[in-house]
C-alpha atoms as a PDB file:
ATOM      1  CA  UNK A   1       0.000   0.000   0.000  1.00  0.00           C
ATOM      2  CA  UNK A   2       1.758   3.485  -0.610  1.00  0.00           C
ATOM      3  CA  UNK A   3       2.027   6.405   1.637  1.00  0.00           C
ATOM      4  CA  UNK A   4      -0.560   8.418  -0.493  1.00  0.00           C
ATOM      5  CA  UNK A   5      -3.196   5.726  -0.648  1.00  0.00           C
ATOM      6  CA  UNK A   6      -3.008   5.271   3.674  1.00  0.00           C
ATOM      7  CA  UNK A   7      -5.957   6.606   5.357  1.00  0.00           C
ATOM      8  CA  UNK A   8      -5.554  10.470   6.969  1.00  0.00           C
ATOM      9  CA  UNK A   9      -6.785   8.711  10.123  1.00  0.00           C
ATOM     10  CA  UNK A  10      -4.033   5.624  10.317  1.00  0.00           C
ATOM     11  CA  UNK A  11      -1.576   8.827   9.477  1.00  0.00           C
ATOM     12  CA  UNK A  12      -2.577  11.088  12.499  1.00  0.00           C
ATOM     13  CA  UNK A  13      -2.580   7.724  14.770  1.00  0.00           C
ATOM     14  CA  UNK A  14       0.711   7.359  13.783  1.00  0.00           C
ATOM     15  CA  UNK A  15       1.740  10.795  14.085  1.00  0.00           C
ATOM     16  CA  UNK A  16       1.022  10.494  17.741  1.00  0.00           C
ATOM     17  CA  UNK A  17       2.350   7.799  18.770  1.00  0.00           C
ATOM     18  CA  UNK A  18       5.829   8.772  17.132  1.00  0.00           C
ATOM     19  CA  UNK A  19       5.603  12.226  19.283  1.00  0.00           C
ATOM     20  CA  UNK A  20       5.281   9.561  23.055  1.00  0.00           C
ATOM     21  CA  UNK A  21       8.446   8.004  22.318  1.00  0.00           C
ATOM     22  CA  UNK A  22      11.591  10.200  22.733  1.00  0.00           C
ATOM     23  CA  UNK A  23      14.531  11.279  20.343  1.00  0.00           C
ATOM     24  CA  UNK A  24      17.769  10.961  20.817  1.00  0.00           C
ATOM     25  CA  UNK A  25      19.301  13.399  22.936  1.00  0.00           C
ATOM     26  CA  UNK A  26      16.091  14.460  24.382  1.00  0.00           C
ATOM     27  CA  UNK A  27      14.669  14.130  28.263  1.00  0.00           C
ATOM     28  CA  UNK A  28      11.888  13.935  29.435  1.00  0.00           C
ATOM     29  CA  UNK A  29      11.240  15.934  31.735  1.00  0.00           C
ATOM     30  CA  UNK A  30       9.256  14.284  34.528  1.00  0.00           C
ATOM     31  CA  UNK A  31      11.335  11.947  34.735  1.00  0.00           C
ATOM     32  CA  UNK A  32      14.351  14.824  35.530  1.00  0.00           C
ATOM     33  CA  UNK A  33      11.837  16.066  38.439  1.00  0.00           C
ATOM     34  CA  UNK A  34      11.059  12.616  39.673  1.00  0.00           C
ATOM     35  CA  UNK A  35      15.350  12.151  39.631  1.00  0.00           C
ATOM     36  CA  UNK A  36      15.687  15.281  41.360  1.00  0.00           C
ATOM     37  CA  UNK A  37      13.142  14.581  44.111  1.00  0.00           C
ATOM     38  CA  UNK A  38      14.581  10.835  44.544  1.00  0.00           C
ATOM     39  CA  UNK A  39      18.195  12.045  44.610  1.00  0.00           C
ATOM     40  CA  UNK A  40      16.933  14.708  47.234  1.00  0.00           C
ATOM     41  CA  UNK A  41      15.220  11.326  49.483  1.00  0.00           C
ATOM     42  CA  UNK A  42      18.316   9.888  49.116  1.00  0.00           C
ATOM     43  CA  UNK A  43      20.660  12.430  50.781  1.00  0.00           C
ATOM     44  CA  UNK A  44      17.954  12.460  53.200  1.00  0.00           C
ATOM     45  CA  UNK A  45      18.192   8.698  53.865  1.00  0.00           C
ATOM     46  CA  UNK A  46      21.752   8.524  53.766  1.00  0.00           C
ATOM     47  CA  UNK A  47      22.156  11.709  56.214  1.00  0.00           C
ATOM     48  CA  UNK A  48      19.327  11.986  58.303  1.00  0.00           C
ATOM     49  CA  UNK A  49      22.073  11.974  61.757  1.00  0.00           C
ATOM     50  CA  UNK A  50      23.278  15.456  60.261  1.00  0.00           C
ATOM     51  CA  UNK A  51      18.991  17.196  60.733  1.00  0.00           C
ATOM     52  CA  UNK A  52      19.095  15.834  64.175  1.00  0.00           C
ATOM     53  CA  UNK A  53      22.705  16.787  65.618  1.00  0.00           C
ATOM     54  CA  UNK A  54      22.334  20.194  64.446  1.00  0.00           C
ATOM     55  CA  UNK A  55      18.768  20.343  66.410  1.00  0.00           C
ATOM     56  CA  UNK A  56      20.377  18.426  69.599  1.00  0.00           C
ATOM     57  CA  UNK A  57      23.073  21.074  69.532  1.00  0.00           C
ATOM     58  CA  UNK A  58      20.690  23.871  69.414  1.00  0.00           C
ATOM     59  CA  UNK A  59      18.547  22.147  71.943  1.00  0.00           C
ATOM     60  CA  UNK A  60      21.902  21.696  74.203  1.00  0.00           C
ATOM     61  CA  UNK A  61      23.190  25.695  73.663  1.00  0.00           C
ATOM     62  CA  UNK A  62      19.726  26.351  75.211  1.00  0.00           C
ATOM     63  CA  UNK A  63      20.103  23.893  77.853  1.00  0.00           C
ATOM     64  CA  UNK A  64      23.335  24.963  78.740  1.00  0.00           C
ATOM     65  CA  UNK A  65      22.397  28.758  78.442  1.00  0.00           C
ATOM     66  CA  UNK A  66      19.323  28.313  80.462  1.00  0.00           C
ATOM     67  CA  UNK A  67      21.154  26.403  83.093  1.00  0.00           C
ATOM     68  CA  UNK A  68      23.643  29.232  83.546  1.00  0.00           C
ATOM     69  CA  UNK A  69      21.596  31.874  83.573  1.00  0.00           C
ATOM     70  CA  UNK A  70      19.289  29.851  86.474  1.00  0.00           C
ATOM     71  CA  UNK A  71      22.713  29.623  88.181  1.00  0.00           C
ATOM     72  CA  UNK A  72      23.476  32.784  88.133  1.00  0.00           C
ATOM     73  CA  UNK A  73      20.383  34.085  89.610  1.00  0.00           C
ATOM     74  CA  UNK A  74      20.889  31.522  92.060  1.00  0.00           C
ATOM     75  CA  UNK A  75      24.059  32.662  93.196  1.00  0.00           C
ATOM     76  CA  UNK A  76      22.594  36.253  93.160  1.00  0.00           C
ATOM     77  CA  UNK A  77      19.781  35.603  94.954  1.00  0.00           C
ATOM     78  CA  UNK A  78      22.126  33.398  97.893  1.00  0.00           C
ATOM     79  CA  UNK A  79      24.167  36.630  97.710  1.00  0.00           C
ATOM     80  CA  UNK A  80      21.051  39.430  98.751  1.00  0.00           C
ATOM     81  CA  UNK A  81      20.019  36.908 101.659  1.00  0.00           C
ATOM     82  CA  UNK A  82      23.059  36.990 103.123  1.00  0.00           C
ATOM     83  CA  UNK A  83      23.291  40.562 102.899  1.00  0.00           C
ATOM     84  CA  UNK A  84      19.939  41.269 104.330  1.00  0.00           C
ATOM     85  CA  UNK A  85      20.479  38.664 106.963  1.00  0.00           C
ATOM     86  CA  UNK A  86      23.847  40.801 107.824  1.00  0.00           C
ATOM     87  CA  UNK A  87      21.606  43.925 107.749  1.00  0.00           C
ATOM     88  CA  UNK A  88      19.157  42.761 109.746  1.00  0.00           C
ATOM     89  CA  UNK A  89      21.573  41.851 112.112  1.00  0.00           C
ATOM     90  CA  UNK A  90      23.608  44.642 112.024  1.00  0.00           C
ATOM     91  CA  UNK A  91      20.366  46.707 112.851  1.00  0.00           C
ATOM     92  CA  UNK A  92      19.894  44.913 115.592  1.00  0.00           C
ATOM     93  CA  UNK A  93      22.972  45.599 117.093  1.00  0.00           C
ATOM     94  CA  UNK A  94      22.765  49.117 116.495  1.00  0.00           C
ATOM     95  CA  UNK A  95      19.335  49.495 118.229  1.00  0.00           C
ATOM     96  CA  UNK A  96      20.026  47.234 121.167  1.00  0.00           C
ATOM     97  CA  UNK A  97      23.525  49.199 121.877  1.00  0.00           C
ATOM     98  CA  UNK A  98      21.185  52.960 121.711  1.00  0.00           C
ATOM     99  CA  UNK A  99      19.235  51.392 124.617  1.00  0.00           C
ATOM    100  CA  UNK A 100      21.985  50.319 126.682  1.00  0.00           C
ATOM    101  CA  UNK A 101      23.479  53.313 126.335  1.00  0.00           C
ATOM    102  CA  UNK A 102      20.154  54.926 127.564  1.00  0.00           C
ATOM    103  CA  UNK A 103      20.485  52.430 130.409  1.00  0.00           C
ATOM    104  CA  UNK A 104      23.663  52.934 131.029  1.00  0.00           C
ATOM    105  CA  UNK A 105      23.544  55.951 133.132  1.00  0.00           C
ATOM    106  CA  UNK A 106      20.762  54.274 135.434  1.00  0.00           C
ATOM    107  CA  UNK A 107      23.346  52.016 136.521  1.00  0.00           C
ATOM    108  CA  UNK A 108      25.582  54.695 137.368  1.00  0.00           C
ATOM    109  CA  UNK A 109      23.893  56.156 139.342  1.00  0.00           C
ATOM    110  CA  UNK A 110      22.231  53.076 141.181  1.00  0.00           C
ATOM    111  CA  UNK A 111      26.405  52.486 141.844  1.00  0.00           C
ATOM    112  CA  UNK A 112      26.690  55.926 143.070  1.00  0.00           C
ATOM    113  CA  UNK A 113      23.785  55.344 145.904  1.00  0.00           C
ATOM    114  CA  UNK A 114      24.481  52.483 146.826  1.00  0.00           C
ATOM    115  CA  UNK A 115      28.665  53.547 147.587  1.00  0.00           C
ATOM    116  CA  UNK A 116      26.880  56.338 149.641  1.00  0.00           C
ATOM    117  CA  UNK A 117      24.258  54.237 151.642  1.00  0.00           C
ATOM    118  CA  UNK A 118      24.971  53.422 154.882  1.00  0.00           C
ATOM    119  CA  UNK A 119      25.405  49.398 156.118  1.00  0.00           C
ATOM    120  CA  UNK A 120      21.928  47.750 158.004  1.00  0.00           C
ATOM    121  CA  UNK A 121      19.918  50.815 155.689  1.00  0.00           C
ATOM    122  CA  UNK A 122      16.588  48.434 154.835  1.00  0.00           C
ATOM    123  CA  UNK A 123      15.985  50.716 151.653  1.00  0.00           C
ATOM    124  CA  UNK A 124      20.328  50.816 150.685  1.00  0.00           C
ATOM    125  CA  UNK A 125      19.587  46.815 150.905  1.00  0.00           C
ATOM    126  CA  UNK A 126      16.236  46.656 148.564  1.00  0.00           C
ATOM    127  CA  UNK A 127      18.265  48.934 146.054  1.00  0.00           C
ATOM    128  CA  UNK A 128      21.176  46.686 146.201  1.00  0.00           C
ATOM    129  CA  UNK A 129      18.787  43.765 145.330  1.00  0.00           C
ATOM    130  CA  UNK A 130      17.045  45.739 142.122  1.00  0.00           C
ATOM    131  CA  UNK A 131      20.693  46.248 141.471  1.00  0.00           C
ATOM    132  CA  UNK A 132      21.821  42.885 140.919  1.00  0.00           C
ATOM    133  CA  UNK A 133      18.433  41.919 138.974  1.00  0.00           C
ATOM    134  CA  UNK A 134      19.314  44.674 136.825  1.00  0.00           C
ATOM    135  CA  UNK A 135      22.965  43.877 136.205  1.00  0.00           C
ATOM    136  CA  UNK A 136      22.102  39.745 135.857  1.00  0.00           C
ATOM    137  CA  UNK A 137      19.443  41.044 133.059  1.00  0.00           C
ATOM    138  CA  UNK A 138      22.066  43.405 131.094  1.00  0.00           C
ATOM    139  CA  UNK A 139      24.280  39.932 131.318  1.00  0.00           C
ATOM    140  CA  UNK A 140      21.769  37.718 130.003  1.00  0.00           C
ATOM    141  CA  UNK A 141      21.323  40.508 127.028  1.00  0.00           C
ATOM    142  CA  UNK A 142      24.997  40.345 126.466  1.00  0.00           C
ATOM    143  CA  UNK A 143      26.280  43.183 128.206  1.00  0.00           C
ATOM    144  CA  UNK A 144      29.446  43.077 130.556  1.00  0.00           C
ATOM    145  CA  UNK A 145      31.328  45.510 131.927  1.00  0.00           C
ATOM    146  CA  UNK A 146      35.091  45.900 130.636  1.00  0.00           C
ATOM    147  CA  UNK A 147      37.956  45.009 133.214  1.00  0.00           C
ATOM    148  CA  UNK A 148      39.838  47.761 133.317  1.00  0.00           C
ATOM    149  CA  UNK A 149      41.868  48.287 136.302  1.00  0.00           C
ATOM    150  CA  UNK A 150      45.489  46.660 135.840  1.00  0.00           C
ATOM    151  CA  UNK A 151      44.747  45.818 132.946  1.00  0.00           C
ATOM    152  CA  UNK A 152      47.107  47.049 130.145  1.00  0.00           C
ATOM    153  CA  UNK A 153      46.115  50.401 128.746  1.00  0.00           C
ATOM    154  CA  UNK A 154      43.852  49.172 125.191  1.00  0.00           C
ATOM    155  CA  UNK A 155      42.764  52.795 122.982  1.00  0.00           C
ATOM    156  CA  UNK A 156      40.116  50.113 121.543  1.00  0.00           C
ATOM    157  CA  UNK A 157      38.477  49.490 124.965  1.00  0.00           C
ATOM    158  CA  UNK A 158      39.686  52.547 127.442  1.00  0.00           C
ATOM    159  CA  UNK A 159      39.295  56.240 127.221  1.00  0.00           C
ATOM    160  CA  UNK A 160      42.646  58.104 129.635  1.00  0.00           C
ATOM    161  CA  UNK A 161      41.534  61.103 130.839  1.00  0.00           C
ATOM    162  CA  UNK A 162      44.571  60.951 132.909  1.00  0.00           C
ATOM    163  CA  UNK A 163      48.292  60.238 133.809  1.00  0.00           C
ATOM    164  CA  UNK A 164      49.862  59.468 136.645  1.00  0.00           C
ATOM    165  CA  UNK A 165      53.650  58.616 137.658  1.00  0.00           C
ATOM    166  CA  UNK A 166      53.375  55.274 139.685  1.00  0.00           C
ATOM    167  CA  UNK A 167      56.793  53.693 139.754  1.00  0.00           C
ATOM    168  CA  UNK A 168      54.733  50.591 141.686  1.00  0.00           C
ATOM    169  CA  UNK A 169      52.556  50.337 138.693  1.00  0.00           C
ATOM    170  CA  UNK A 170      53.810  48.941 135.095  1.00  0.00           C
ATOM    171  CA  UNK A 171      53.855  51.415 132.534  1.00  0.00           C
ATOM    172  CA  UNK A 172      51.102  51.953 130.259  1.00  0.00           C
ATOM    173  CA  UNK A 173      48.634  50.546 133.201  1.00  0.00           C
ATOM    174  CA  UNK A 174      45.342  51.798 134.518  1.00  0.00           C
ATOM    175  CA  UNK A 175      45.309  52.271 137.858  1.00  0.00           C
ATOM    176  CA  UNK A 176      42.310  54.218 138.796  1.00  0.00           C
ATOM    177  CA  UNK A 177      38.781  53.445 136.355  1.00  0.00           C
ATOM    178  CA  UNK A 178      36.882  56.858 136.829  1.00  0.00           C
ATOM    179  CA  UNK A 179      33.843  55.660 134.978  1.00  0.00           C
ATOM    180  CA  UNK A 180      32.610  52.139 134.038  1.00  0.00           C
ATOM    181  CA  UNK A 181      32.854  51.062 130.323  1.00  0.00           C
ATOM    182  CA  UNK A 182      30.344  48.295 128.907  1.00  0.00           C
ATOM    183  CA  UNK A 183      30.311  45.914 126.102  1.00  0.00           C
ATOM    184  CA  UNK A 184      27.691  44.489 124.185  1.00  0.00           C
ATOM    185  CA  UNK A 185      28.341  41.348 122.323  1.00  0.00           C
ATOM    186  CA  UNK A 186      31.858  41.989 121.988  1.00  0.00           C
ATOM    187  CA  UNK A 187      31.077  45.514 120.966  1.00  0.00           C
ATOM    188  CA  UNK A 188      32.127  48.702 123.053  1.00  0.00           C
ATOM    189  CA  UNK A 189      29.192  50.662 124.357  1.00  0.00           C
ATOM    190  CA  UNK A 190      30.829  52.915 126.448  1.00  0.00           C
ATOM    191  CA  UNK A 191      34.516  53.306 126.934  1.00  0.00           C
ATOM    192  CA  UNK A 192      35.896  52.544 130.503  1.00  0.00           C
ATOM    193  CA  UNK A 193      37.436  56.285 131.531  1.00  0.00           C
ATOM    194  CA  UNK A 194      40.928  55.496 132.781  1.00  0.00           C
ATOM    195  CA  UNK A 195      43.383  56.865 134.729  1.00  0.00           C
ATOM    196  CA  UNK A 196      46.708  55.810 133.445  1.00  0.00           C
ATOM    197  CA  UNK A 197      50.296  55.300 135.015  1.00  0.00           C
ATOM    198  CA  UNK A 198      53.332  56.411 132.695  1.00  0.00           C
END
């Protein structure tokens, strides 16, 4: 049969199924994307350890960065109590010292009646016993009186008004305690006025 006497139908059939099948040197190009997105899958499946290290080392830089920071305001927050607990102590100190000193001269001058009451007085003995309840209550609350006479001279607890030449007595030695000094909890109240041999 020749070419002219075919059918325009078997022609156009053929015509289309010459144009499914690929020339040389061409692609097709869904098979390129389906290569691409396979090749893509397989870097995937051959490194998916690289995807999760990176997100375990961001996940660890936070760890780590949110564990130092909670450390930090740990530390800081240790730091203020300690601070405030010195503080608060501190104060303490401070406002139990302003009312011995306030008390201080009561007991002065409790010393000075009694040293001028006479023995067998009923009243000189009642005093003497308010006295010692008052002195045993300054001791419970920490307060003693500083031992000054013969007692090497100390600027830290002893105030010298005066000086005396006393070959008996060493040098740099108070001999003669004018006025009583206190302490409270190691702390100087009042400083013991001195009289001091050279």
């Amino acid at each position: 049969m020749s070419e002219e006497s075919r059918k325009p139908e078997e022609m156009q059939g053929e015509e289309e199924s010459c144009q499914d099948v690929p020339e040389e040197g061409e692609e097709v190009v869904t098979e390129e994307v389906d290569g691409d997105e396979t090749e893509a899958e397989v870097e995937q499946a051959e490194n998916p350890s690289e995807d999760k290290n990176e997100k375990k080392d961001k996940k660890t830089e936070q760890i780590e960065e949110l564990t130092d920071r909670l450390q930090r305001n740990m530390a800081e927050f240790d730091n203020y109590r300690k601070r405030t607990e010195k503080e608060k102590a501190s104060m303490y100190i401070i406002g139990a010292k302003e009312v011995v000193e306030k008390i201080l001269p009561v007991v002065d001058n409790f010393e000075r009646g009694l040293a001028a009451a006479e023995e067998g007085d009923a009243f000189a003995e009642g005093m003497q016993m308010v006295y010692k309840q008052l002195m045993t209550a300054l001791s419970e609350m920490g307060v003693e009186p500083i031992e000054a006479v013969g007692q090497a001279f100390d600027p830290n607890l002893h105030n010298a008004v005066m000086h005396v030449e006393d070959p008996q007595a060493g040098e740099n030695t108070v001999v003669e305690e004018l006025q009583k000094g206190y302490l409270y909890k190691e702390f100087v109240v009042r400083h013991s006025m001195v009289k001091v041999a050279n």
